[in-house]
PDB file of N, CA and C in Angstrom:
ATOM      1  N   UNK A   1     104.322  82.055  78.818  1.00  0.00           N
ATOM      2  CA  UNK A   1     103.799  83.398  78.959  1.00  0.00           C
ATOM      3  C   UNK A   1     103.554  83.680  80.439  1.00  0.00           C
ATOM      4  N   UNK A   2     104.009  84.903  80.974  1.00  0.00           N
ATOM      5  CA  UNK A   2     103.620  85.171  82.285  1.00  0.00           C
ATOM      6  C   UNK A   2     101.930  85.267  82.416  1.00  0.00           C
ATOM      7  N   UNK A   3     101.316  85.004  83.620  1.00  0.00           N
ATOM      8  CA  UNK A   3     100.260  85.105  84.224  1.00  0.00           C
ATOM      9  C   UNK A   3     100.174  86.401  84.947  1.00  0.00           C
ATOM     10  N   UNK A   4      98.882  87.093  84.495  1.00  0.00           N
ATOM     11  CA  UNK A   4      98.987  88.287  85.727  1.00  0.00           C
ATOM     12  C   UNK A   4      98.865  87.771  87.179  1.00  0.00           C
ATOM     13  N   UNK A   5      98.089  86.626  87.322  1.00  0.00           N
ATOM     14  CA  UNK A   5      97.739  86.579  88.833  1.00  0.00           C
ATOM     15  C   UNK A   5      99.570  86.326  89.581  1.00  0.00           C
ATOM     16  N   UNK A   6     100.275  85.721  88.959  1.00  0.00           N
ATOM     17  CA  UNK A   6     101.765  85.767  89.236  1.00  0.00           C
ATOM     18  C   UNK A   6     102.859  87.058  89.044  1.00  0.00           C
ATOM     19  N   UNK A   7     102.094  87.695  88.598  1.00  0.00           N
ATOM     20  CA  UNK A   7     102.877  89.296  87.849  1.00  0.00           C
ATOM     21  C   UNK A   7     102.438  90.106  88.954  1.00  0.00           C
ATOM     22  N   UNK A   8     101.180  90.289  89.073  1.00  0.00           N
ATOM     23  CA  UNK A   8     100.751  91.454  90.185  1.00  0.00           C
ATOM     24  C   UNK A   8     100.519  91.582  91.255  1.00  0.00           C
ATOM     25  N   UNK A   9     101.514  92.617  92.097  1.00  0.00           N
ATOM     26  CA  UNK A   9     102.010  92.389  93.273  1.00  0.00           C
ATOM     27  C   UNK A   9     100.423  92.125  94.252  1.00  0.00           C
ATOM     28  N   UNK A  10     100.405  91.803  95.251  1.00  0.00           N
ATOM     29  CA  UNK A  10      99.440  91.555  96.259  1.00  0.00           C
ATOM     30  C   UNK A  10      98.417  93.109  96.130  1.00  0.00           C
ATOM     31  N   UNK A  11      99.049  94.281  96.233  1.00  0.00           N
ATOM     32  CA  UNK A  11      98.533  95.587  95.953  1.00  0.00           C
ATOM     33  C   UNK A  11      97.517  95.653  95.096  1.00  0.00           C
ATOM     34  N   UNK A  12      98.348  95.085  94.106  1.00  0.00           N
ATOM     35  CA  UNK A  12      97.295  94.859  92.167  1.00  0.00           C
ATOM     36  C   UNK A  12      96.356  94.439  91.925  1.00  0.00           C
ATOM     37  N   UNK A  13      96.619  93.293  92.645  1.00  0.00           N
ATOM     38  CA  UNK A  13      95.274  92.051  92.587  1.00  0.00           C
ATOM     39  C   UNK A  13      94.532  92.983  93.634  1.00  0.00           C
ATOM     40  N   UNK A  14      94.629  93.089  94.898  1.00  0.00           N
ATOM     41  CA  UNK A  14      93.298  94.041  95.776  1.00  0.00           C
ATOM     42  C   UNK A  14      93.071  94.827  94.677  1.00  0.00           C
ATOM     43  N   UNK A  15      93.645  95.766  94.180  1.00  0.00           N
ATOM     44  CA  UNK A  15      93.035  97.032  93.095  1.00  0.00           C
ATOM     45  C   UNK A  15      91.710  96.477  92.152  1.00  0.00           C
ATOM     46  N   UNK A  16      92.521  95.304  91.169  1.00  0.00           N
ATOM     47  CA  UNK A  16      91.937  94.971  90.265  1.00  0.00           C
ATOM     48  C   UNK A  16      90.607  93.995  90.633  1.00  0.00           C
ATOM     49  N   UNK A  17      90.628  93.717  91.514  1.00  0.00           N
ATOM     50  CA  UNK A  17      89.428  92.399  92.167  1.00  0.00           C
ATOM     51  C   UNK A  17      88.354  93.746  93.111  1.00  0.00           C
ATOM     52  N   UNK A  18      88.878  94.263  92.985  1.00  0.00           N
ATOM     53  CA  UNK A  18      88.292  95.620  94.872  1.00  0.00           C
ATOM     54  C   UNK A  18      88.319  94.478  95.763  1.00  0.00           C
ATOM     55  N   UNK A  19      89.154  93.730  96.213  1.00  0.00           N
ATOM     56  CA  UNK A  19      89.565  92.743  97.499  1.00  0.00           C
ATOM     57  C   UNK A  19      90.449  91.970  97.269  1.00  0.00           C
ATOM     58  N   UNK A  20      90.914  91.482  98.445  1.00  0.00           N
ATOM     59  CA  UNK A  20      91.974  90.560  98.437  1.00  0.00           C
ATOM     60  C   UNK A  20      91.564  89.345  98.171  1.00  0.00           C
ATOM     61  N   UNK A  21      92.053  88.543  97.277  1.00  0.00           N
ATOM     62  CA  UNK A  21      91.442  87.177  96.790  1.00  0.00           C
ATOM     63  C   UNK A  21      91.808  86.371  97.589  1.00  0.00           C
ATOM     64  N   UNK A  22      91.010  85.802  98.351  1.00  0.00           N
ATOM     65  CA  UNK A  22      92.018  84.490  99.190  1.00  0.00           C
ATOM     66  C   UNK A  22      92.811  83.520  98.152  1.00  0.00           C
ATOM     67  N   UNK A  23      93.393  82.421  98.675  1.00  0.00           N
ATOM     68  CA  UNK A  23      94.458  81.960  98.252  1.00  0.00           C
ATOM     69  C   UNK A  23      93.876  80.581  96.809  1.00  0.00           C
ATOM     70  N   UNK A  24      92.587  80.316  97.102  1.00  0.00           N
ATOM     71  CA  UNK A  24      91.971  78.914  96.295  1.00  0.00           C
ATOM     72  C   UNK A  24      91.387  79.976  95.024  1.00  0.00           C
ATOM     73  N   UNK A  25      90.968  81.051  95.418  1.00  0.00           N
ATOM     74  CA  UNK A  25      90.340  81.786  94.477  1.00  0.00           C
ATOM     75  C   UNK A  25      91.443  82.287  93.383  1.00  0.00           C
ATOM     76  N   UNK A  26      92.734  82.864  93.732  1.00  0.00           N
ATOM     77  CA  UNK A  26      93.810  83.191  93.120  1.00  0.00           C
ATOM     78  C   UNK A  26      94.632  81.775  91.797  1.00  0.00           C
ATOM     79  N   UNK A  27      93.833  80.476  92.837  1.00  0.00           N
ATOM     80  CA  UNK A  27      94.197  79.412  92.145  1.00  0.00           C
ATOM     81  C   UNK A  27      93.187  79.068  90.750  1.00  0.00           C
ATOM     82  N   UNK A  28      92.279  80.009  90.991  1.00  0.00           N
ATOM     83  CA  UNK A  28      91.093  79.448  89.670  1.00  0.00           C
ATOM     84  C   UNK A  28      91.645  80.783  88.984  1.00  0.00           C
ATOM     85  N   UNK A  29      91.618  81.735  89.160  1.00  0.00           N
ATOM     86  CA  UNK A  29      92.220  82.911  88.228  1.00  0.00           C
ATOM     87  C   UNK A  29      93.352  82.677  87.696  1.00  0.00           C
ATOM     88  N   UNK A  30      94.369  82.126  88.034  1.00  0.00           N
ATOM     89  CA  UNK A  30      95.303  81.541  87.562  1.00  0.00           C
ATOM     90  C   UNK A  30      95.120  80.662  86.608  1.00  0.00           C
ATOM     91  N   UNK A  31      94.292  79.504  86.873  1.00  0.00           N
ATOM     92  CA  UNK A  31      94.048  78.797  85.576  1.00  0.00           C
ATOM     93  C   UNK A  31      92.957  79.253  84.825  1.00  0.00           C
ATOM     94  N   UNK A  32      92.186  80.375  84.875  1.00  0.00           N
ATOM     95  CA  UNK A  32      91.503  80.781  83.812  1.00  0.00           C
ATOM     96  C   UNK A  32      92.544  81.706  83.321  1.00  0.00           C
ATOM     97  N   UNK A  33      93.088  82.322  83.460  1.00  0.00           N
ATOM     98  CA  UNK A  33      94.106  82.961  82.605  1.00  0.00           C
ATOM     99  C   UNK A  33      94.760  82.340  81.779  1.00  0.00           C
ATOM    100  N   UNK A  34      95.347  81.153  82.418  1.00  0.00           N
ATOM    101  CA  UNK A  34      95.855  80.385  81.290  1.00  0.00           C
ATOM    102  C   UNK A  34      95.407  79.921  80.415  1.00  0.00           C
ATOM    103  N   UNK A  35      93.911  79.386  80.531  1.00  0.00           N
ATOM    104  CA  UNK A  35      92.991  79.106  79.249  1.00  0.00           C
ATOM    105  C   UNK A  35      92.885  80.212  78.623  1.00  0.00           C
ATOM    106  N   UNK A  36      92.535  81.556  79.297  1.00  0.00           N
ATOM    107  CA  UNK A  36      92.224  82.522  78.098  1.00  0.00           C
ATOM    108  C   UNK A  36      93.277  83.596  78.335  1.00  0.00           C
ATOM    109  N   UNK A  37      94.313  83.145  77.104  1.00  0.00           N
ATOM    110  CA  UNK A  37      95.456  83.746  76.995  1.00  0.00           C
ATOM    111  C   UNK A  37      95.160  85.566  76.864  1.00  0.00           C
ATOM    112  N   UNK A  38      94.084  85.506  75.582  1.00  0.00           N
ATOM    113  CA  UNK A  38      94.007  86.867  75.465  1.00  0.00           C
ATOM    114  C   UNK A  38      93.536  87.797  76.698  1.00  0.00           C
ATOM    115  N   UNK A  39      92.893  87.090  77.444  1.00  0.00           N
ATOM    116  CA  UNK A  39      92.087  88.014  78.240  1.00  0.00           C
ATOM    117  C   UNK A  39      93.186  88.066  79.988  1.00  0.00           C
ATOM    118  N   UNK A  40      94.797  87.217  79.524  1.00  0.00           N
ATOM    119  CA  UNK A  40      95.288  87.441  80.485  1.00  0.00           C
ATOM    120  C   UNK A  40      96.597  88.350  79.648  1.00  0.00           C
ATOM    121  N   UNK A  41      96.282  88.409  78.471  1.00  0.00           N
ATOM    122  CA  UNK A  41      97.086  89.554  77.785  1.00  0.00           C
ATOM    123  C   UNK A  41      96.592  91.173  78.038  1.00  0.00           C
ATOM    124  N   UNK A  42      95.520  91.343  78.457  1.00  0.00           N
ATOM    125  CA  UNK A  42      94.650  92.743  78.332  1.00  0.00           C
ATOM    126  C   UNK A  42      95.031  92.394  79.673  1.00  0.00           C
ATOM    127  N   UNK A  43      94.930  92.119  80.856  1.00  0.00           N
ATOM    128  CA  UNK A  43      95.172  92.088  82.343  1.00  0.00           C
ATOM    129  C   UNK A  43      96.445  92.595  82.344  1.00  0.00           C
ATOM    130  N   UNK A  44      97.493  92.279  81.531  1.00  0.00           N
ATOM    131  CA  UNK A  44      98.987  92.060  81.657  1.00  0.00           C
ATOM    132  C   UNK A  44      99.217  93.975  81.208  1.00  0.00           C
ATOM    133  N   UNK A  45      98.401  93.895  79.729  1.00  0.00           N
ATOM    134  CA  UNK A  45      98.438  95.228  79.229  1.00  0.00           C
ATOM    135  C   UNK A  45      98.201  96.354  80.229  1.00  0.00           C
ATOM    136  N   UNK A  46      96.951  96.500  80.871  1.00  0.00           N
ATOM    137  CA  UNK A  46      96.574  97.335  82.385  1.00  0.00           C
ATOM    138  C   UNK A  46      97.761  97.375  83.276  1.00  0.00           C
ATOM    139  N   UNK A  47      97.740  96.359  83.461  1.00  0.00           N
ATOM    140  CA  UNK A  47      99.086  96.195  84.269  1.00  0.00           C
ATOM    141  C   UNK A  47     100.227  96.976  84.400  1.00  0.00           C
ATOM    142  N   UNK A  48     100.635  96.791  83.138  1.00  0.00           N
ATOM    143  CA  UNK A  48     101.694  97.514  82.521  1.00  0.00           C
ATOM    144  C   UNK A  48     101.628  98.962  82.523  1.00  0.00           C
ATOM    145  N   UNK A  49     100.389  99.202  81.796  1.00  0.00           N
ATOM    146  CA  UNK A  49      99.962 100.584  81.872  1.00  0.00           C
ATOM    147  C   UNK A  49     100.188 101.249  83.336  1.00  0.00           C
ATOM    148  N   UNK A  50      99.557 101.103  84.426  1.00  0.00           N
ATOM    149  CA  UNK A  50      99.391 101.132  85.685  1.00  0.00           C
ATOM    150  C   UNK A  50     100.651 101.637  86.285  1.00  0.00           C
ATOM    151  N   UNK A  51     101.792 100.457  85.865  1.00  0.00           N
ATOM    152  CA  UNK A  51     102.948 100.655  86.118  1.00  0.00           C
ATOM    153  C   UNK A  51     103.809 102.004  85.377  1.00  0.00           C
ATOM    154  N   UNK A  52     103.352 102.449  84.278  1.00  0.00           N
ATOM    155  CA  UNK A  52     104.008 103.288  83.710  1.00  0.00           C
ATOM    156  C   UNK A  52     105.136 103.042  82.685  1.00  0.00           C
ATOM    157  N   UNK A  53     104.787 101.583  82.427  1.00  0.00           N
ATOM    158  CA  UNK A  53     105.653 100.628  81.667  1.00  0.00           C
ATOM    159  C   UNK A  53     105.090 100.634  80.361  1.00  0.00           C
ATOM    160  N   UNK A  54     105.263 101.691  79.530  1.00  0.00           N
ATOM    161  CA  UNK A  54     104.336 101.525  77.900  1.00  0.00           C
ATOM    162  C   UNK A  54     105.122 101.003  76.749  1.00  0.00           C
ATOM    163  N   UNK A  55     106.190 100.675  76.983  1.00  0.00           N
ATOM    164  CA  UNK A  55     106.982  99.692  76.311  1.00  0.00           C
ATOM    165  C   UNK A  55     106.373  98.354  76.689  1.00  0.00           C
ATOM    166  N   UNK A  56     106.227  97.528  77.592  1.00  0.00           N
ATOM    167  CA  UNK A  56     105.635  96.569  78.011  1.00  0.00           C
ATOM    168  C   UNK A  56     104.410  96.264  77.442  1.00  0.00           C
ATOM    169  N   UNK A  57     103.596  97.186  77.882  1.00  0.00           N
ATOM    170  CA  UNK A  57     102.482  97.408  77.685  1.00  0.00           C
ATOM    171  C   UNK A  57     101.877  97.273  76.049  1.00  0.00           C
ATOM    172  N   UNK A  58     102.791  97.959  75.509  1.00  0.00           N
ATOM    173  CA  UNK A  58     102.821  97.581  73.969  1.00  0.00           C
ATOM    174  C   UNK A  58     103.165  96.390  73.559  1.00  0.00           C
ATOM    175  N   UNK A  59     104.178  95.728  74.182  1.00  0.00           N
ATOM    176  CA  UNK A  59     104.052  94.074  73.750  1.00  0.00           C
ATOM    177  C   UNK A  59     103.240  93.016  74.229  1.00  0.00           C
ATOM    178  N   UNK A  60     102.515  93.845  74.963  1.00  0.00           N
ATOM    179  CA  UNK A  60     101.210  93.081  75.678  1.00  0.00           C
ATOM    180  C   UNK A  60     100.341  92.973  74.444  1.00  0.00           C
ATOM    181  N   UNK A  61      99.901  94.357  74.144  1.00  0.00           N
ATOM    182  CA  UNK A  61      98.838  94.369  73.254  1.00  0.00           C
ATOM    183  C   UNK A  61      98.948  94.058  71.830  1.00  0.00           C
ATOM    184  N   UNK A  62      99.919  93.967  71.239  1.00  0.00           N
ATOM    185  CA  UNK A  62     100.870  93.373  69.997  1.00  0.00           C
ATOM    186  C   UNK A  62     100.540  91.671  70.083  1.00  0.00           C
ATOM    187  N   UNK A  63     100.417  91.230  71.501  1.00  0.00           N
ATOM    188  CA  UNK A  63     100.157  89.324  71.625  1.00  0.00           C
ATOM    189  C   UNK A  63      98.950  89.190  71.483  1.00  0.00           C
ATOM    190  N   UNK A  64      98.327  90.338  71.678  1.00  0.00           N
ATOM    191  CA  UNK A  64      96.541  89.956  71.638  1.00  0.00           C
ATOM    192  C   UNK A  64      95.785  89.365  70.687  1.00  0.00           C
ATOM    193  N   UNK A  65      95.516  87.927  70.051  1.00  0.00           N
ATOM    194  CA  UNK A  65      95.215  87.384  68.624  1.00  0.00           C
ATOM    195  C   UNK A  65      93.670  88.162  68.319  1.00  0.00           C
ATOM    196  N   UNK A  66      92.796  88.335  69.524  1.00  0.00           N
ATOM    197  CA  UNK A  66      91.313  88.913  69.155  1.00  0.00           C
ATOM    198  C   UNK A  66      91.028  90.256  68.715  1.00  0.00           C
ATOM    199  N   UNK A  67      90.848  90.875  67.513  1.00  0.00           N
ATOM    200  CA  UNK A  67      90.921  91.969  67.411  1.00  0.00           C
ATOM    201  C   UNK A  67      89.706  92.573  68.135  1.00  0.00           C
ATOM    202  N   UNK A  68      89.009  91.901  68.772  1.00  0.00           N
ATOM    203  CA  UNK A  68      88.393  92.477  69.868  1.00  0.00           C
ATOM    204  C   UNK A  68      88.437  92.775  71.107  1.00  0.00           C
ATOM    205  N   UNK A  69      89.165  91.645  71.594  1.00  0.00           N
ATOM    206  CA  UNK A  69      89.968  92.184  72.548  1.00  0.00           C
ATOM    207  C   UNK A  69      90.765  93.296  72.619  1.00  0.00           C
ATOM    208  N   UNK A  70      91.341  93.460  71.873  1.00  0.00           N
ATOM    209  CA  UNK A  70      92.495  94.362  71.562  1.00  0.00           C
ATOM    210  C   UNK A  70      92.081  95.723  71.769  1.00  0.00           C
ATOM    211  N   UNK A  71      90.584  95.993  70.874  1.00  0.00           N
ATOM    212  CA  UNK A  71      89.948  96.566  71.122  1.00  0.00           C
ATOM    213  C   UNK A  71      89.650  97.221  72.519  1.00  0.00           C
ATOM    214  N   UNK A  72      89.442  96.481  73.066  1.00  0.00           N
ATOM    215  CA  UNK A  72      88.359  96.557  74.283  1.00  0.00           C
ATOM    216  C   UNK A  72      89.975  97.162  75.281  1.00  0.00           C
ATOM    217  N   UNK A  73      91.398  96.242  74.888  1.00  0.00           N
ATOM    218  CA  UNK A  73      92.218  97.179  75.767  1.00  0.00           C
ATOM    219  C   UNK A  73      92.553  98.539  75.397  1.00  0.00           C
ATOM    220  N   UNK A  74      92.190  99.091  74.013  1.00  0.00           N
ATOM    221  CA  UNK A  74      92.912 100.057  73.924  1.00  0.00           C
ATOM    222  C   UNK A  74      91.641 101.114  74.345  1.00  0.00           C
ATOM    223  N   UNK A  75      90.429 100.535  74.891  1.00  0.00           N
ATOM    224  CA  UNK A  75      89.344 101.868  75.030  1.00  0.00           C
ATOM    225  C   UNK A  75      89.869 101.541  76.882  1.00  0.00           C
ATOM    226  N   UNK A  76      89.948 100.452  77.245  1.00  0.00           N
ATOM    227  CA  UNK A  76      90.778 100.801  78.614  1.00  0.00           C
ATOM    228  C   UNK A  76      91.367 101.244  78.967  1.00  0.00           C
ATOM    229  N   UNK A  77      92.664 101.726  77.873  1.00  0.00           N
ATOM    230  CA  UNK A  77      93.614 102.500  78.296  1.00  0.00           C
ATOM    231  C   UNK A  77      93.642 103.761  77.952  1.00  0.00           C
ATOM    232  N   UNK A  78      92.534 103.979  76.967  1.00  0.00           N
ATOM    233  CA  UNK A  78      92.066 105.388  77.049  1.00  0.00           C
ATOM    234  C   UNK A  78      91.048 105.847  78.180  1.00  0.00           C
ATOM    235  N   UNK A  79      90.472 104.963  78.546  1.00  0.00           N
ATOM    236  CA  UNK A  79      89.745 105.200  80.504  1.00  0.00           C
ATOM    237  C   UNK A  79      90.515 105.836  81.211  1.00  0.00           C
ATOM    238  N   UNK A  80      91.274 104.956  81.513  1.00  0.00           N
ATOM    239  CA  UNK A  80      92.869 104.986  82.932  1.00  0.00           C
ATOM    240  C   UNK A  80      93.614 106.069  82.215  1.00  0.00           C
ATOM    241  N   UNK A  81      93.732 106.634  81.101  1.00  0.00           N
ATOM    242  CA  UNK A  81      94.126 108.054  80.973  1.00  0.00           C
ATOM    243  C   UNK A  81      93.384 109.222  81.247  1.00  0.00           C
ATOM    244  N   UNK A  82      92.268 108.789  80.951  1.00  0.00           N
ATOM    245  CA  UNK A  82      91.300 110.297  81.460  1.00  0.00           C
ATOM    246  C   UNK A  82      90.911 110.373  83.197  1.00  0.00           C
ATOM    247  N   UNK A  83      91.096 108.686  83.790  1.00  0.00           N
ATOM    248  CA  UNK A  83      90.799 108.941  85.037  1.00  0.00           C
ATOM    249  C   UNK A  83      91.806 110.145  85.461  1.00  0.00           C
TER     250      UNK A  83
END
């Protein structure tokens, strides 16, 4: 499975952090993503969204096993639409 911290361009990560992560910090986000798949599935989903990619974006949120999570992305992506 892709990782967002590997998916999102240098731009993304400043957006999504409000700063640039130095390079050891990018290395623990990386492996917490990988432990928590879902919560690097809702990162991936934003992502996507962001991009304008809602095909993507939909198979993001389709991998999500927590129906709470799932949750929690689809009131996100009703946010980032009204922003």
């Amino acid at each position: 499975m892709e990782n967002f911290v590997d998916v999102a361009s240098p731009q993304e990560l400043a957006d999504h952090y409000g700063y640039t992560p130095a390079a050891s910090e990018l290395a623990a986000e990386r492996a917490y993503f990988a432990a928590e798949k879902d919560h690097n599935l809702v990162c991936l989903y934003s992502l996507a969204l962001d991009r304008g990619d809602t095909a993507a974006a939909e198979a993001y949120l389709r991998q999500i096993e927590s129906p709470e999570r799932r949750l929690e992305a689809e009131m996100l992506a009703g946010e980032l639409v009204e922003a």
